[in-house]
N, C-alpha and C. Protein backbone atom coordinates (compact mmCIF):
# COMPACT_ATOMS: atom_id res chain seq x y z
N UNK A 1 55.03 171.19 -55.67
CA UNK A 1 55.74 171.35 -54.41
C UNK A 1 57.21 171.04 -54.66
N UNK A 2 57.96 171.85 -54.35
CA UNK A 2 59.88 171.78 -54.62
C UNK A 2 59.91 170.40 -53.42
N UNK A 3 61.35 170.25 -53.75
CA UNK A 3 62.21 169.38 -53.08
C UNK A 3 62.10 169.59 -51.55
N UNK A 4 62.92 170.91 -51.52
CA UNK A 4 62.42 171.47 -50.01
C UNK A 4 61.63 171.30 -49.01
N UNK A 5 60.70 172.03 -49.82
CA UNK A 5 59.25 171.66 -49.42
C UNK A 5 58.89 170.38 -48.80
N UNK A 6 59.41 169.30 -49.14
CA UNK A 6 58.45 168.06 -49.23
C UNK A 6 59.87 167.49 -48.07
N UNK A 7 60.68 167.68 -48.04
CA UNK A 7 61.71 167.50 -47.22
C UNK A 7 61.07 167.95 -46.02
N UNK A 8 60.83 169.56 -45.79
CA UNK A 8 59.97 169.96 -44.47
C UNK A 8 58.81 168.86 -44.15
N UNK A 9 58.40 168.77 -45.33
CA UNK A 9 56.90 168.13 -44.49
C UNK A 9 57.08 166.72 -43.81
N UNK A 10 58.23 166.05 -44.65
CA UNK A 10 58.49 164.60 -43.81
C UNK A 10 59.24 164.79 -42.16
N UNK A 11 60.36 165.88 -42.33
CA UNK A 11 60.64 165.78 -41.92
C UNK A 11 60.19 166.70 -40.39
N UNK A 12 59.08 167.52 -40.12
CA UNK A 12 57.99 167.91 -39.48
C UNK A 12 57.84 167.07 -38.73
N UNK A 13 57.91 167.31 -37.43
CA UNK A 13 57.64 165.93 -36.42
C UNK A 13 55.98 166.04 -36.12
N UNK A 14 55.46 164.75 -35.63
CA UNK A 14 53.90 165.08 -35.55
C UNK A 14 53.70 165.22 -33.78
N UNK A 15 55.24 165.11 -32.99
CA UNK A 15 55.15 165.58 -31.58
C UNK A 15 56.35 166.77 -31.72
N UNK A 16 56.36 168.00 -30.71
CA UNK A 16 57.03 168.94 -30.72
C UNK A 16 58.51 168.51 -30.45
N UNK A 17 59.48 168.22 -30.95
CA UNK A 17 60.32 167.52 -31.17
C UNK A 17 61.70 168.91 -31.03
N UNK A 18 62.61 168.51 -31.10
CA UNK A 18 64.01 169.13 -31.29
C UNK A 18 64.68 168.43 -31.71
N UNK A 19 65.34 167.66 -31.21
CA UNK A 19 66.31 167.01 -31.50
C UNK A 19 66.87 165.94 -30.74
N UNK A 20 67.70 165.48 -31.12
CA UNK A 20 68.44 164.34 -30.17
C UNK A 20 68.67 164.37 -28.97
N UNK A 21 68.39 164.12 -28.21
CA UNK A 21 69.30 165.06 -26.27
C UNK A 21 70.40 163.55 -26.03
N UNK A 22 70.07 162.59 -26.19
CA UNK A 22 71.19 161.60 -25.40
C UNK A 22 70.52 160.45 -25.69
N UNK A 23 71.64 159.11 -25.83
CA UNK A 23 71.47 157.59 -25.87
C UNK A 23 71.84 157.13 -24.69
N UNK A 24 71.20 156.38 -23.98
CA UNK A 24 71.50 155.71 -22.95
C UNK A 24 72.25 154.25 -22.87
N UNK A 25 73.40 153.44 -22.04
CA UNK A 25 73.93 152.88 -21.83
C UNK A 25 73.92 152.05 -21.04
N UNK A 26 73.50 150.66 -20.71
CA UNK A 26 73.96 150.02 -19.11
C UNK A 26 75.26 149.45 -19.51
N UNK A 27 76.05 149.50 -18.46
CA UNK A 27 77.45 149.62 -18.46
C UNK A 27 78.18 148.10 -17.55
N UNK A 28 78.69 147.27 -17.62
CA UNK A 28 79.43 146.60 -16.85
C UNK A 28 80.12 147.40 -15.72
N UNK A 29 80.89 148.58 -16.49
CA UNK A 29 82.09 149.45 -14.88
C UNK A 29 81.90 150.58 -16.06
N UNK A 30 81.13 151.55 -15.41
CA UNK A 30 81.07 152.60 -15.62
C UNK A 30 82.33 153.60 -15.43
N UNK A 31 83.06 153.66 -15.05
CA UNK A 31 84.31 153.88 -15.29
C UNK A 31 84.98 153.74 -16.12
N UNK A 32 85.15 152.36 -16.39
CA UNK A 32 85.79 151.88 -17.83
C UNK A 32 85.01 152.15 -19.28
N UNK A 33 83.70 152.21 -19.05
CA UNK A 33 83.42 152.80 -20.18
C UNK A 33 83.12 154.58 -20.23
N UNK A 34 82.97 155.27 -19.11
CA UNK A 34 83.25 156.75 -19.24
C UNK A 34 84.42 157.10 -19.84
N UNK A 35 85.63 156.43 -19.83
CA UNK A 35 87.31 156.40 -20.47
C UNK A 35 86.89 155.81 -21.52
N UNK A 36 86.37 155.30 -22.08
CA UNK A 36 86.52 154.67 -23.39
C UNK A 36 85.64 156.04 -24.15
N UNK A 37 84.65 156.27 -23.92
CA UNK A 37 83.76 157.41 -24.69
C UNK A 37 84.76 159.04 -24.44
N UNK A 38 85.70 158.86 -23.25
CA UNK A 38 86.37 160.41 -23.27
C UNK A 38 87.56 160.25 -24.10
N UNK A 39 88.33 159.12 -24.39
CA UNK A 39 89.40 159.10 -24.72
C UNK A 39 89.57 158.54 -26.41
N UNK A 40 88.69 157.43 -26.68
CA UNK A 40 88.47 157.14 -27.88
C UNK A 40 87.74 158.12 -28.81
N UNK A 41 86.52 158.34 -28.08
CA UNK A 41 85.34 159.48 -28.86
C UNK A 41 85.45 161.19 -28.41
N UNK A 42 86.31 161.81 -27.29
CA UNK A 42 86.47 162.99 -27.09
C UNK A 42 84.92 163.56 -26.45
N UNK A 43 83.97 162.38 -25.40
CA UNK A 43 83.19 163.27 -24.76
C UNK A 43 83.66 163.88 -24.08
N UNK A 44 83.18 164.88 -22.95
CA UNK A 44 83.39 165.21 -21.69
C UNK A 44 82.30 164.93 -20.74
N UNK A 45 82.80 164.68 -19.71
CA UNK A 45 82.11 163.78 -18.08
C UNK A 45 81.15 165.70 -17.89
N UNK A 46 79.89 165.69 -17.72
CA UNK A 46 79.07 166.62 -17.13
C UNK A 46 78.89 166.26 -16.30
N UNK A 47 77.88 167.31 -15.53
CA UNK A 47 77.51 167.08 -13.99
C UNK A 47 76.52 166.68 -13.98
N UNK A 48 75.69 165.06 -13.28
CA UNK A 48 75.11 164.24 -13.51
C UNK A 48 74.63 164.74 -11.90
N UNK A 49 72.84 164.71 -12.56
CA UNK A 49 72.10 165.08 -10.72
C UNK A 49 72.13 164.05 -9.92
N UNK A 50 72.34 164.32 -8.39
CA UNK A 50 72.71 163.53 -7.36
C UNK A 50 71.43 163.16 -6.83
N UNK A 51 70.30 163.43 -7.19
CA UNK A 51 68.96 162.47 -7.04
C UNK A 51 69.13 160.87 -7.46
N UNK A 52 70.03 160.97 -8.20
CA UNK A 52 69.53 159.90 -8.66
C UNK A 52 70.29 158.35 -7.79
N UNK A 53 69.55 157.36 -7.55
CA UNK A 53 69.97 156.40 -6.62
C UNK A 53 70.68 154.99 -7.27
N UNK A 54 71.21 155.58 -8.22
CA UNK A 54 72.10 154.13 -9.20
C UNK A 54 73.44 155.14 -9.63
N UNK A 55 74.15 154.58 -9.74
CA UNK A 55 75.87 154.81 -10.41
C UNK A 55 75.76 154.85 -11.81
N UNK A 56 76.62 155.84 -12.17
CA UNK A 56 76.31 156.44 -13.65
C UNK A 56 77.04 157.80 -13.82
N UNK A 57 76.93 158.16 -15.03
CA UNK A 57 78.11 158.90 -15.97
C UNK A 57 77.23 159.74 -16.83
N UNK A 58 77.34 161.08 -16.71
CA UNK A 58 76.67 161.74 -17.83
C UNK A 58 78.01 162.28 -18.79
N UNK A 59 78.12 162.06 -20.38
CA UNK A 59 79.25 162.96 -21.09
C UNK A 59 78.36 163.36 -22.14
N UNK A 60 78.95 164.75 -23.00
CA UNK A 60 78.68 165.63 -23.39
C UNK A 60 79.21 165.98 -24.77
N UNK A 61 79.40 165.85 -26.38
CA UNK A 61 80.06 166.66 -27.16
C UNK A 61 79.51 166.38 -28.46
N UNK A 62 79.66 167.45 -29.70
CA UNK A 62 78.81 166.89 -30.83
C UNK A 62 77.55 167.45 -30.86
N UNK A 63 76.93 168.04 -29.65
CA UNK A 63 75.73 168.47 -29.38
C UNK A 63 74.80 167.23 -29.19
N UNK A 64 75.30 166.60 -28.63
CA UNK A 64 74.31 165.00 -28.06
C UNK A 64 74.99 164.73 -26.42
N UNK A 65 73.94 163.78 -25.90
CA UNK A 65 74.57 163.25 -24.56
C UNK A 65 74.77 161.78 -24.60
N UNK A 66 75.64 161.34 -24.14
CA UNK A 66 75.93 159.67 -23.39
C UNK A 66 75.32 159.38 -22.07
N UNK A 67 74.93 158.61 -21.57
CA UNK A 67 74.18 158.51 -20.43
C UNK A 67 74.66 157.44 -19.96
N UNK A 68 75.57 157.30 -18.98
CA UNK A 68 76.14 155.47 -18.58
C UNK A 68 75.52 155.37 -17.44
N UNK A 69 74.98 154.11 -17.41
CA UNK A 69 74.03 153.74 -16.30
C UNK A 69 74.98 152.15 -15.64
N UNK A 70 74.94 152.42 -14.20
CA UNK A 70 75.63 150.66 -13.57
C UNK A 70 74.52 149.98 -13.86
N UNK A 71 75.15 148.57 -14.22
CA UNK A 71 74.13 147.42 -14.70
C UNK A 71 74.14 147.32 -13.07
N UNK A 72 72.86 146.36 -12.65
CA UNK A 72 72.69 146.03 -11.54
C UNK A 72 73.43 144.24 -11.13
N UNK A 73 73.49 143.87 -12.22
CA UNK A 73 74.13 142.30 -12.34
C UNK A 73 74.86 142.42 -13.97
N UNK A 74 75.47 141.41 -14.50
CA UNK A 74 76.37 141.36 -15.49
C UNK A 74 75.54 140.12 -16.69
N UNK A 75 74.24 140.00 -15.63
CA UNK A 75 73.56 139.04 -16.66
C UNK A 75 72.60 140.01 -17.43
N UNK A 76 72.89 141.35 -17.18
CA UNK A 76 71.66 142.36 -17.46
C UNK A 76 72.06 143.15 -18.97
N UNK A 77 73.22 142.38 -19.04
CA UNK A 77 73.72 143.33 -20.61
C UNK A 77 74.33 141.83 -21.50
N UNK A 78 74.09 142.03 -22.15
CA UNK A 78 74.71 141.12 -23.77
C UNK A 78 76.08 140.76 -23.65
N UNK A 79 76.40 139.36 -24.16
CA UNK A 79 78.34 139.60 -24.05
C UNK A 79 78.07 140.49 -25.31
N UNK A 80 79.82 141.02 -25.13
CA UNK A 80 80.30 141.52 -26.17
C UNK A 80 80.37 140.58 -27.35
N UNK A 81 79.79 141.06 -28.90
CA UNK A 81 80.37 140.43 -29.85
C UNK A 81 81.51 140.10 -29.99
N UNK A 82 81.78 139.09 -30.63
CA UNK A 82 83.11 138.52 -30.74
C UNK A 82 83.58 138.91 -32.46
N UNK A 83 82.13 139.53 -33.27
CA UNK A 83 82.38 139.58 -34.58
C UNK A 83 81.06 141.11 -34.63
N UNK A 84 82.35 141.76 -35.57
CA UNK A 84 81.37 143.36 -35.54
C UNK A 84 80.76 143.14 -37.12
N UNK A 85 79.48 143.51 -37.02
CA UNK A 85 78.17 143.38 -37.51
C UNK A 85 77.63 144.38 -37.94
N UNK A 86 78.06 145.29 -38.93
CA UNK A 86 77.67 146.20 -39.41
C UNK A 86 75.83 146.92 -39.50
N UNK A 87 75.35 145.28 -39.55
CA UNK A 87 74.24 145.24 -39.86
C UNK A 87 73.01 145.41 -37.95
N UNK A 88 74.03 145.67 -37.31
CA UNK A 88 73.57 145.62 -35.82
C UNK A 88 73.03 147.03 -35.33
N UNK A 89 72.32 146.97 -34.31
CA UNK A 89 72.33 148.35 -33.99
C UNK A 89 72.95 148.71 -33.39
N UNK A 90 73.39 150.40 -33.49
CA UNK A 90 74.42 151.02 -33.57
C UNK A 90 74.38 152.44 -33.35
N UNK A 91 75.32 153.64 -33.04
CA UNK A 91 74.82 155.39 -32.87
C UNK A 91 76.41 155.29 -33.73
N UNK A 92 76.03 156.66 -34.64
CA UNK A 92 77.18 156.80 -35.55
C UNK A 92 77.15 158.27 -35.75
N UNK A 93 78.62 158.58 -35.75
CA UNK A 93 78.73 159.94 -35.92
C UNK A 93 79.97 160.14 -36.98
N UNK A 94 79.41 161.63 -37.87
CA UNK A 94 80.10 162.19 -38.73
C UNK A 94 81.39 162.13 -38.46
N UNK A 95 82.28 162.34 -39.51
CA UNK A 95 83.53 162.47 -39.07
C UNK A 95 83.84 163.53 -39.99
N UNK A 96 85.18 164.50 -40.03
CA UNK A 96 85.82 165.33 -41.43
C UNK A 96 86.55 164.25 -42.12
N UNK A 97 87.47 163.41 -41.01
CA UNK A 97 88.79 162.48 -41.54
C UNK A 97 88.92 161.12 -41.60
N UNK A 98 88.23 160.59 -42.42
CA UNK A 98 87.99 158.75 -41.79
C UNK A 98 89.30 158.30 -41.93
N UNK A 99 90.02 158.82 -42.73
CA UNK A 99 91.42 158.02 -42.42
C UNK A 99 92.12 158.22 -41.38
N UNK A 100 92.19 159.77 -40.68
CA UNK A 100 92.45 159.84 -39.30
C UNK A 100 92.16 159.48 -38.40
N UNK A 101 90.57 158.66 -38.50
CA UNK A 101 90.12 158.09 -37.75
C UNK A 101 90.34 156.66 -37.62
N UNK A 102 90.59 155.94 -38.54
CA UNK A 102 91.14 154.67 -38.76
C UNK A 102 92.84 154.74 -38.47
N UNK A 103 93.46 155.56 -38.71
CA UNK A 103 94.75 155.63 -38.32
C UNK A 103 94.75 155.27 -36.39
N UNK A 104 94.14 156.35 -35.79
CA UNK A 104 93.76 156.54 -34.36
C UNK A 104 93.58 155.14 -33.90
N UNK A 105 92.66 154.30 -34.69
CA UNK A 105 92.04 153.40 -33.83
C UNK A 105 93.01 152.07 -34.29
N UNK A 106 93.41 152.29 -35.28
CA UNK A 106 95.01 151.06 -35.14
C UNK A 106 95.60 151.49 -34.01
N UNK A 107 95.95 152.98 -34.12
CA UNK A 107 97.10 152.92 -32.81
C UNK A 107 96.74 152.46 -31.33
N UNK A 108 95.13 152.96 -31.22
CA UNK A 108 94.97 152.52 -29.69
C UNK A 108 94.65 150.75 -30.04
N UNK A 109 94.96 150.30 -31.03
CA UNK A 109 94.42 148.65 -31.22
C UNK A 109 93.35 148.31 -30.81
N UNK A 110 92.34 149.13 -31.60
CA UNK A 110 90.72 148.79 -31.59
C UNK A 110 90.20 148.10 -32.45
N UNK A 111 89.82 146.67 -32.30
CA UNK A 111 89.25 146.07 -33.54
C UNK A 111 87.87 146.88 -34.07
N UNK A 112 88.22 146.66 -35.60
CA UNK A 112 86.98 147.74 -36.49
C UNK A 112 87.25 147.16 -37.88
N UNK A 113 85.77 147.11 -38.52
CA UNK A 113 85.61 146.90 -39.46
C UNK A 113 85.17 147.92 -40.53
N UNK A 114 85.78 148.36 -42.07
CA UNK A 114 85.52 148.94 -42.77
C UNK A 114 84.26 148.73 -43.70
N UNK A 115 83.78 149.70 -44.18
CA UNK A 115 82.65 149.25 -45.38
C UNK A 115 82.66 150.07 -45.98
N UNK A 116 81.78 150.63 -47.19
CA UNK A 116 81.86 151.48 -48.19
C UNK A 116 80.27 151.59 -48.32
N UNK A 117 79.50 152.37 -48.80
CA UNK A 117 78.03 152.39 -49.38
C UNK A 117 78.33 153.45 -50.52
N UNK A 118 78.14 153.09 -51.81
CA UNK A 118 78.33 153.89 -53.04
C UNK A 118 76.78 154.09 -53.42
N UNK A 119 76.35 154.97 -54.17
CA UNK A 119 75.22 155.52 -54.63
C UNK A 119 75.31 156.68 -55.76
N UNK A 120 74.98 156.63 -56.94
CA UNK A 120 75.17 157.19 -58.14
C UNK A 120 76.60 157.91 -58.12
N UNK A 121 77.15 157.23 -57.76
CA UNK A 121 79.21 157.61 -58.08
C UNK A 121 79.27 158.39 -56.81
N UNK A 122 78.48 158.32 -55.33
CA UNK A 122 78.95 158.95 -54.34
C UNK A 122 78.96 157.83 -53.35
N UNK A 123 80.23 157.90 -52.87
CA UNK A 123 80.88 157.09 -52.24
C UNK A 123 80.91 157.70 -50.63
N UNK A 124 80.47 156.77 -49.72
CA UNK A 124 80.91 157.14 -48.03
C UNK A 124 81.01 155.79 -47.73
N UNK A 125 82.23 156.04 -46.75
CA UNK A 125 83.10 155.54 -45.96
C UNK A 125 82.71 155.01 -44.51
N UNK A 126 82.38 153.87 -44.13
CA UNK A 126 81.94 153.37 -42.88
C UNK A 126 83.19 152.49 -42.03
N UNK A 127 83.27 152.95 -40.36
CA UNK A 127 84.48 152.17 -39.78
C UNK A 127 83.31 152.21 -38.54
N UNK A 128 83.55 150.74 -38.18
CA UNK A 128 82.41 150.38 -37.03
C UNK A 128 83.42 149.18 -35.62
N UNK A 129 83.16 149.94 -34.71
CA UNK A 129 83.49 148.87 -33.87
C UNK A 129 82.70 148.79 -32.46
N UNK A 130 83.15 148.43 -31.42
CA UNK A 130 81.88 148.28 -30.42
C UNK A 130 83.37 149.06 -29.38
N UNK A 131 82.03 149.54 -27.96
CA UNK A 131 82.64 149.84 -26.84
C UNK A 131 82.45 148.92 -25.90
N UNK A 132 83.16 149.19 -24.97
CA UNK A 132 83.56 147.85 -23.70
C UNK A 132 82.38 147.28 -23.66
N UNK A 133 80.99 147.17 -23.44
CA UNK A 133 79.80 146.79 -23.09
C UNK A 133 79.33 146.32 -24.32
N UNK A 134 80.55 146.43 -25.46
CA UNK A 134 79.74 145.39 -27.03
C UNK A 134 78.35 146.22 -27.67
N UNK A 135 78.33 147.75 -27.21
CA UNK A 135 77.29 148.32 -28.26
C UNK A 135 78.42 148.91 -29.38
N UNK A 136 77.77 148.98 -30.38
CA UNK A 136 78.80 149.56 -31.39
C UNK A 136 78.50 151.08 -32.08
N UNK A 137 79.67 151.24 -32.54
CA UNK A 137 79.51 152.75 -32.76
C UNK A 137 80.07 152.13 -34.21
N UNK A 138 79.39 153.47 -35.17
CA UNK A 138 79.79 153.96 -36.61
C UNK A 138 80.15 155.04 -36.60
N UNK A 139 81.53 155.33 -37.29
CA UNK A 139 82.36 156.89 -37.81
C UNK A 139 81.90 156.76 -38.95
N UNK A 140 81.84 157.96 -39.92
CA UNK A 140 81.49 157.61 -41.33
C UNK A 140 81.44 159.05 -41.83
N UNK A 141 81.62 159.04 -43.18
CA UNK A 141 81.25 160.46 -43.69
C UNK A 141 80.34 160.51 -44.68
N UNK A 142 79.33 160.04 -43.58
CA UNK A 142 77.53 159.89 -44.18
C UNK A 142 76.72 161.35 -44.76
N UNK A 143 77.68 162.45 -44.89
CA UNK A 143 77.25 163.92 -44.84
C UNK A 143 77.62 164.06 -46.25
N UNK A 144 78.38 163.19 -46.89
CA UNK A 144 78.46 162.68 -48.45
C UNK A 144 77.23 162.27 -49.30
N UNK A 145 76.37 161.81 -48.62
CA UNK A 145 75.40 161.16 -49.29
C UNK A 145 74.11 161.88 -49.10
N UNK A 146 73.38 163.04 -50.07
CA UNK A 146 72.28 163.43 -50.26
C UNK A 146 70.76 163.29 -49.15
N UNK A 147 70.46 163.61 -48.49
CA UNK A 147 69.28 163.30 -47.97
C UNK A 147 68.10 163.68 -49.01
N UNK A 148 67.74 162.82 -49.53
CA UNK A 148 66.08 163.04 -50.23
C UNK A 148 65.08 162.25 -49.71
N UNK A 149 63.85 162.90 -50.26
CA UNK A 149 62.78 161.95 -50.24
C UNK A 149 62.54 161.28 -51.24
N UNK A 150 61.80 160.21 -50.64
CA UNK A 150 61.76 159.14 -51.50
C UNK A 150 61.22 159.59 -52.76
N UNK A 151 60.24 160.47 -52.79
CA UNK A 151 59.38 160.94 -53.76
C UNK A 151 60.26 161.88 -54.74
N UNK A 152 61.47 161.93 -54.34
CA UNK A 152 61.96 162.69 -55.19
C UNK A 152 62.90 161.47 -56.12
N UNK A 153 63.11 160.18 -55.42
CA UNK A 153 63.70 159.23 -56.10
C UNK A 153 62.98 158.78 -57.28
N UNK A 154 63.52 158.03 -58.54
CA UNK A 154 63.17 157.28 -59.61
C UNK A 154 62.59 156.23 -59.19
N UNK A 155 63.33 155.28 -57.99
CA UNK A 155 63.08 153.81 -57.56
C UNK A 155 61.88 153.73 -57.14
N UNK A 156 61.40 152.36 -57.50
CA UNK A 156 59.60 152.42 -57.08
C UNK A 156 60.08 152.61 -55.80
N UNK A 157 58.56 152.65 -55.31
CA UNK A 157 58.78 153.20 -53.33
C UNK A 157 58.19 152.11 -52.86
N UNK A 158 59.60 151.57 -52.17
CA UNK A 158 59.21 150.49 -50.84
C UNK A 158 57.43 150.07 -50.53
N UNK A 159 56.94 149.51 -50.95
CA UNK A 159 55.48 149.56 -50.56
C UNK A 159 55.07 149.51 -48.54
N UNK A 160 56.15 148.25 -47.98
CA UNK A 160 56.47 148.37 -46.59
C UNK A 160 56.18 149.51 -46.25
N UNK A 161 57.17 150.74 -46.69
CA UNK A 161 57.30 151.91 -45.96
C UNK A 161 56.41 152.95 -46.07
N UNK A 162 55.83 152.51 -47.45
CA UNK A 162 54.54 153.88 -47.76
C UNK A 162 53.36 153.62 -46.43
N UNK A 163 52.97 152.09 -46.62
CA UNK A 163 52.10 151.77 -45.48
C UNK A 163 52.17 151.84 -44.25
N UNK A 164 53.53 152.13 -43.58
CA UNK A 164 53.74 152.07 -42.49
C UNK A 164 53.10 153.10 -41.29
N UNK A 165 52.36 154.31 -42.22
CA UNK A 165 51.49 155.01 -41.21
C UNK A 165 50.15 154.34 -41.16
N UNK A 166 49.90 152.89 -41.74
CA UNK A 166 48.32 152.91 -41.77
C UNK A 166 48.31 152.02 -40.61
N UNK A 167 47.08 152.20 -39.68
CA UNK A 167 46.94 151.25 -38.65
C UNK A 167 46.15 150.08 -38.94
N UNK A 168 46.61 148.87 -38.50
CA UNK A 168 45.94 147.40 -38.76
C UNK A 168 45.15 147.28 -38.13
C-alpha cells in the first residue's frame, strides 16, 4: 500500500465528515472581541440568525467560522493569561508571511511569543498570542512541515496512540 493510500485511510472519517465549519467563543463584550478577530485576524461579521435568544457575533474567512457568544456573568470564562503558553490550547492558522505577521503585531502592540519546531532540516515558524477573552491563537507556517503517517515514519510508534482505538 503507497503513502497515499494509507494517508486516505487514516485520514477517512468513520462519521460523514467535511470539514471544519467554526470554533466557538464565550466572550466578555462581544464587541470588543468581534474587532479584535476583524481587525487583527481579517474576519468578516456574517449574518447571524435572529432565533437565537443570547448576544453574539458570527465572522467568516479562511473558509472557517468564529462564533462569539455573550458570557452570561464574567465568572463564566478564565482570566486572561498573564503568560502565553505555547503548550495551551489554541486554533492556529497558516500564514504566507510570518515576518509580516510579527511585524503587524508589534505595530498594533500585541504581546506574542515566538517558537520554532525543526524536523529533519525543516524548519516552521510559530507566533502565538491570546485574544481579549485569553484564548490564544497560533500563526505559523505549519504547511512547511510534511504530513505523514506514522507508519511511514522510522520512529517506533507511540504505543499510547496505536491503542487509542481499543476500548477498556
Amino acid at each position: 500500500m503507497g503513502v497515499l493510500q494509507e494517508i486516505e485511510q487514516l485520514v477517512t472519517p468513520s462519521l460523514p465528515l467535511l470539514s471544519l465549519n467554526h470554533v466557538s467563543f464565550i466572550c466578555k463584550n462581544v464587541a470588543q472581541s468581534a474587532k479584535f478577530y476583524q481587525d487583527v485576524l481579517g474576519f468578516v461579521l456574517i449574518r447571524r440568525p435572529s432565533s437565537f435568544s443570547f448576544e453574539g457575533a458570527w465572522l467568516f474567512n479562511y473558509g472557517i467560522g468564529i462564533h462569539l457568544l455573550q458570557c452570561n456573568s464574567t465568572t463564566d470564562i478564565k482570566q486572561k493569561p498573564s503568560v502565553i503558553n505555547p503548550k495551551d490550547n489554541h486554533i492556529s492558522f497558516q500564514c504566507t508571511d510570518i515576518e509580516l505577521v510579527k511585524s503587524r503585531l508589534q505595530e498594533m502592540g500585541m504581546k506574542h511569543v515566538s517558537a520554532i519546531v525543526e524536523e529533519g532540516g525543516i524548519k516552521v515558524d510559530q507566533l502565538f498570542f491570546h485574544d481579549p477573552d485569553g484564548y490564544m491563537i497560533e500563526i505559523c507556517n505549519c504547511e512547511n512541515l510534511p504530513v505523514l503517517p506514522i507508519s511511514a515514519c522510522p520512529l517506533k510508534k507511540p504505543q499510547s496512540y496505536m491503542d487509542s482505538n481499543k476500548i477498556i
